[in-house]
C-alpha atoms as a PDB file:
ATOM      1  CA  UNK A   1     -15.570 -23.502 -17.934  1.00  0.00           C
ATOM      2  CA  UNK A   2     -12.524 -26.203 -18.129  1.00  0.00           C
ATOM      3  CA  UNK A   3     -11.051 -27.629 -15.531  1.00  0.00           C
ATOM      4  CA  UNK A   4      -8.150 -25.934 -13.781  1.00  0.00           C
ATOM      5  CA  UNK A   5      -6.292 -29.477 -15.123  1.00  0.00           C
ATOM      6  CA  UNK A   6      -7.357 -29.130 -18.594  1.00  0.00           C
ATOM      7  CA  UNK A   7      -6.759 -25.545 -18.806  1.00  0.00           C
ATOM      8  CA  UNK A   8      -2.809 -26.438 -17.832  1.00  0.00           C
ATOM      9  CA  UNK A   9      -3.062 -28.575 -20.331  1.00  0.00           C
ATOM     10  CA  UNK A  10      -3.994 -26.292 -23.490  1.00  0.00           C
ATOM     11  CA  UNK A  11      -2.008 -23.763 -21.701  1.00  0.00           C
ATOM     12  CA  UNK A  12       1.457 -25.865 -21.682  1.00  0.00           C
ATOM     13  CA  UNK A  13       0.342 -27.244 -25.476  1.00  0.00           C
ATOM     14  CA  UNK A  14       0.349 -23.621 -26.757  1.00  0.00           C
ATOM     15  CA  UNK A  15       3.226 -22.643 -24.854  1.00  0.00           C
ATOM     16  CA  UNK A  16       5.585 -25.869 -25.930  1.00  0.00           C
ATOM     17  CA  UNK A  17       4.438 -24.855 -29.883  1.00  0.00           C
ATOM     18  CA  UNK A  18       5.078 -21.447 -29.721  1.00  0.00           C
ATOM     19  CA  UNK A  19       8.465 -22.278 -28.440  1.00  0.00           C
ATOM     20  CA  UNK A  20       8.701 -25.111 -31.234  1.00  0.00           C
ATOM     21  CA  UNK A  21       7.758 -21.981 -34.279  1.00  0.00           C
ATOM     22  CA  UNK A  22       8.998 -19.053 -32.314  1.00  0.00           C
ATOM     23  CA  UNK A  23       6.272 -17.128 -31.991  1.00  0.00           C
ATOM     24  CA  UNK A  24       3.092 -16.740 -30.084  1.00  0.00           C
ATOM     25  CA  UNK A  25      -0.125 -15.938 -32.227  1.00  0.00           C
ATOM     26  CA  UNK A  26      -3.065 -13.660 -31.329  1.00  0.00           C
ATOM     27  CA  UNK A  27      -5.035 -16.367 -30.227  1.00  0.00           C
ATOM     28  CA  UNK A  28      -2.843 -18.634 -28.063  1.00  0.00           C
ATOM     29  CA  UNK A  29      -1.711 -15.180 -26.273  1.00  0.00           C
ATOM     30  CA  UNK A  30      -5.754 -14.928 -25.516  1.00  0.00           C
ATOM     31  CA  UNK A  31      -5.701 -18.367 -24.268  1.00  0.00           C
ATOM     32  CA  UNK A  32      -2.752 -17.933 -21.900  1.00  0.00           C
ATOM     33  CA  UNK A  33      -3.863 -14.610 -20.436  1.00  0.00           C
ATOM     34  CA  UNK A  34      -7.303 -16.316 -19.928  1.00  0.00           C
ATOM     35  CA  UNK A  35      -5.266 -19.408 -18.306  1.00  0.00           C
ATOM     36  CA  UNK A  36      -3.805 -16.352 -16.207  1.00  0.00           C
ATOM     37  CA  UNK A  37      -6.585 -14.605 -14.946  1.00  0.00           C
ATOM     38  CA  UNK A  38      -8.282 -18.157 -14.356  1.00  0.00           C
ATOM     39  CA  UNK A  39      -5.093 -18.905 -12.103  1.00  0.00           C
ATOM     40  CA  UNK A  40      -5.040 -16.226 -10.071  1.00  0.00           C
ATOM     41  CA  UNK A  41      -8.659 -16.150  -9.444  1.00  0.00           C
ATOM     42  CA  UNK A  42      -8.398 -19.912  -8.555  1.00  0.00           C
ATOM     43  CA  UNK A  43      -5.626 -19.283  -6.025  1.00  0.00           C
ATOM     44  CA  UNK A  44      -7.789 -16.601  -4.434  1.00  0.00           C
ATOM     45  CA  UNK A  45     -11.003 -18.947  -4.082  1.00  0.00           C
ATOM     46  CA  UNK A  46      -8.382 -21.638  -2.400  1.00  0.00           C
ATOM     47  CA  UNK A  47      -7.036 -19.412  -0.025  1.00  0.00           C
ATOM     48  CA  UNK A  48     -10.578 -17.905   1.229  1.00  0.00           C
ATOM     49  CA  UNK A  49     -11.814 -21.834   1.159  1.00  0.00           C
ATOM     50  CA  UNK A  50      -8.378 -22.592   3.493  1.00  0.00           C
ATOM     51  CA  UNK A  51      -9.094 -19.097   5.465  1.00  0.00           C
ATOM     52  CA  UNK A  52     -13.048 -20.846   6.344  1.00  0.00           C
ATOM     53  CA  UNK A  53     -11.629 -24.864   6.511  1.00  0.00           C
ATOM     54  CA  UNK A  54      -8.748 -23.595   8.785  1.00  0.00           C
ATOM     55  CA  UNK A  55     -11.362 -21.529  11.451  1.00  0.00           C
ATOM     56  CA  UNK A  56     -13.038 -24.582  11.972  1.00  0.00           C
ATOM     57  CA  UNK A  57     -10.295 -26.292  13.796  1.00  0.00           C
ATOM     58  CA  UNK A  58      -9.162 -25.543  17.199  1.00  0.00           C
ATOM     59  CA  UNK A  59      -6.205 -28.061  17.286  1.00  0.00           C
ATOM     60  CA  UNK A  60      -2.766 -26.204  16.696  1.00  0.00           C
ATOM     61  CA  UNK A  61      -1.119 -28.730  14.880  1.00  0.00           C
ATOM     62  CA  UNK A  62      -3.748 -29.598  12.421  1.00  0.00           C
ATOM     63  CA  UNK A  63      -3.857 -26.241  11.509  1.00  0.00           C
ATOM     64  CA  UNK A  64      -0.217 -25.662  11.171  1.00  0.00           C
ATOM     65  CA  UNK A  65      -0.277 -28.938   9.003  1.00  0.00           C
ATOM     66  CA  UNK A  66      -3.042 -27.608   6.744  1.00  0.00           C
ATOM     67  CA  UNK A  67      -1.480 -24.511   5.754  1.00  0.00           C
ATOM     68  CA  UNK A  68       2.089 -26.538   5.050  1.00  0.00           C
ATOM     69  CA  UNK A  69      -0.089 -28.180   2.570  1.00  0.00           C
ATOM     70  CA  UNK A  70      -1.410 -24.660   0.944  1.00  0.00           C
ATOM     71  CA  UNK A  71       2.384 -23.294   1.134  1.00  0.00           C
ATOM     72  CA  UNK A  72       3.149 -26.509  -0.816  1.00  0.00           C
ATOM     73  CA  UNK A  73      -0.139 -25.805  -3.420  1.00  0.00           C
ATOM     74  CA  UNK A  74       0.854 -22.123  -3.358  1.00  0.00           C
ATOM     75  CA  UNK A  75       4.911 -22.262  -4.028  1.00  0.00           C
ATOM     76  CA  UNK A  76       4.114 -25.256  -6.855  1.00  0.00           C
ATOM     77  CA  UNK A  77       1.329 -22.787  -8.361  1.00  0.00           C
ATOM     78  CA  UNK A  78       4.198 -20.706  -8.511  1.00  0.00           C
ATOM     79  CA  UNK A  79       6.727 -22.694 -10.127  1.00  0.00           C
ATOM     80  CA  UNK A  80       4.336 -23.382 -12.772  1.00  0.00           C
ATOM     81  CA  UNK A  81       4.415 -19.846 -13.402  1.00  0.00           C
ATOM     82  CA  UNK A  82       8.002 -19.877 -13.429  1.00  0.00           C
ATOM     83  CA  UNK A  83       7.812 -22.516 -15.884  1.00  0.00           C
ATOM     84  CA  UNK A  84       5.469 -20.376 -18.517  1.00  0.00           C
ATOM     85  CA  UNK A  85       7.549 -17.108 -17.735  1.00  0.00           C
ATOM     86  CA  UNK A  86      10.961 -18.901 -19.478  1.00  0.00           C
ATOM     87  CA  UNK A  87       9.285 -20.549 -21.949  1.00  0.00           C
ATOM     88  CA  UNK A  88       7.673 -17.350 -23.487  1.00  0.00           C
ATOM     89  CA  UNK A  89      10.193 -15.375 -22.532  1.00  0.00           C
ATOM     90  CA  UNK A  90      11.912 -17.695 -25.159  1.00  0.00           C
ATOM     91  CA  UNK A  91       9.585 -16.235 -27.772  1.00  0.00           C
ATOM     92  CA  UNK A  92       9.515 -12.766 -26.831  1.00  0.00           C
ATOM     93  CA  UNK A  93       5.750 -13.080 -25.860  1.00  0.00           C
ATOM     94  CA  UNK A  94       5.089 -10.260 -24.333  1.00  0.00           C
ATOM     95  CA  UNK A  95       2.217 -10.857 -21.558  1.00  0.00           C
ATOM     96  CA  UNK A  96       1.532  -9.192 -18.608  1.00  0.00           C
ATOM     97  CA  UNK A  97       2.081 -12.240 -15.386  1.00  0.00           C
ATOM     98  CA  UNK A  98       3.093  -9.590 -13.205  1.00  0.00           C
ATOM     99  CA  UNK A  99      -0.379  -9.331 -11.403  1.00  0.00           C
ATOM    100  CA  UNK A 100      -0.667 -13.413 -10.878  1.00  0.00           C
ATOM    101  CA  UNK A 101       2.547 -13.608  -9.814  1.00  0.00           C
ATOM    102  CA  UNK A 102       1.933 -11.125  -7.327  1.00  0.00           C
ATOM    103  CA  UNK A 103      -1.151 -12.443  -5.954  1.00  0.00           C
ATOM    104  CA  UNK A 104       0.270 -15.649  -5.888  1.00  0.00           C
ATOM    105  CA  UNK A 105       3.430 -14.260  -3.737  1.00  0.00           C
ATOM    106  CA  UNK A 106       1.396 -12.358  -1.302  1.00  0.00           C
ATOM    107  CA  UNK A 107      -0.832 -15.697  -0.590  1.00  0.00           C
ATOM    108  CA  UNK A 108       2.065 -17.756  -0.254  1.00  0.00           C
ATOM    109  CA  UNK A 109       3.664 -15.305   2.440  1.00  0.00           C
ATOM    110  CA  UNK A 110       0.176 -15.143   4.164  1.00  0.00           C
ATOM    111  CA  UNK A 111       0.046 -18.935   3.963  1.00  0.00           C
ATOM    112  CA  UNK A 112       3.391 -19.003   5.526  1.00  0.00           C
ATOM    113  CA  UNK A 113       2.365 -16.715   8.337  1.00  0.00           C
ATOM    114  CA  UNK A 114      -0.623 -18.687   9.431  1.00  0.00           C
ATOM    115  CA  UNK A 115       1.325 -21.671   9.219  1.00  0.00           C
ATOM    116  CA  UNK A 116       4.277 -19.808  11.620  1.00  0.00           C
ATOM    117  CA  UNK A 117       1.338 -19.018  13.833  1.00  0.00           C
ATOM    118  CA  UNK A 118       0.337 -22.319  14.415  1.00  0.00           C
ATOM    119  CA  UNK A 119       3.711 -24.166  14.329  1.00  0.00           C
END
């Protein structure tokens, strides 16, 4: 399984040439729901790491610092998203990123509360 990184990578790559030609073929929209699904599992597995890093500290401020960093991680995670949305919007792909977008907005607002908490 590729990197997180390298997935971004091929991801954008398709992305930027299907907005070159117009189009999105079979395959690259395989890739980028794969790239998807990868995502949004990946943003789960951070936020139950953060969930088990954050219990193990008792000072206030170090957790309220830690989850400004995963609001950061989330909300850019997010932007990315953004990012892919217009640019196959631009070529009338037509893939679901509802669900990742979703997870990725509840996280952030749960992020946001624990940071609130602690702040």
């Amino acid at each position: 399984m590729p990197t997180l990184e390298l997935a971004y990578s091929e991801a954008e790559t398709i992305a930027l040439e299907a907005a070159a030609i117009g189009r999105l073929t079979p395959e690259q929209a395989q890739v980028l729901r794969t790239f998807f699904a990868d995502l949004e599992k990946n943003a789960l597995s951070v936020y139950q790491a953060g969930r088990m890093v954050a219990s193990h500290s008792y000072d206030r401020t170090e957790i309220a610092k830690f989850w400004k960093g995963e609001c950061d991680w989330f909300a850019a995670q997010l932007q990315i998203l953004d990012t892919f949305e217009t640019i196959l919007a631009e070529v009338g792909a037509e893939l679901d990123l509802k669900p990742p977008r979703q997870t990725l907005q509840d996280i952030l607002e749960a992020c946001f509360a624990h940071h609130e908490i602690h702040a």
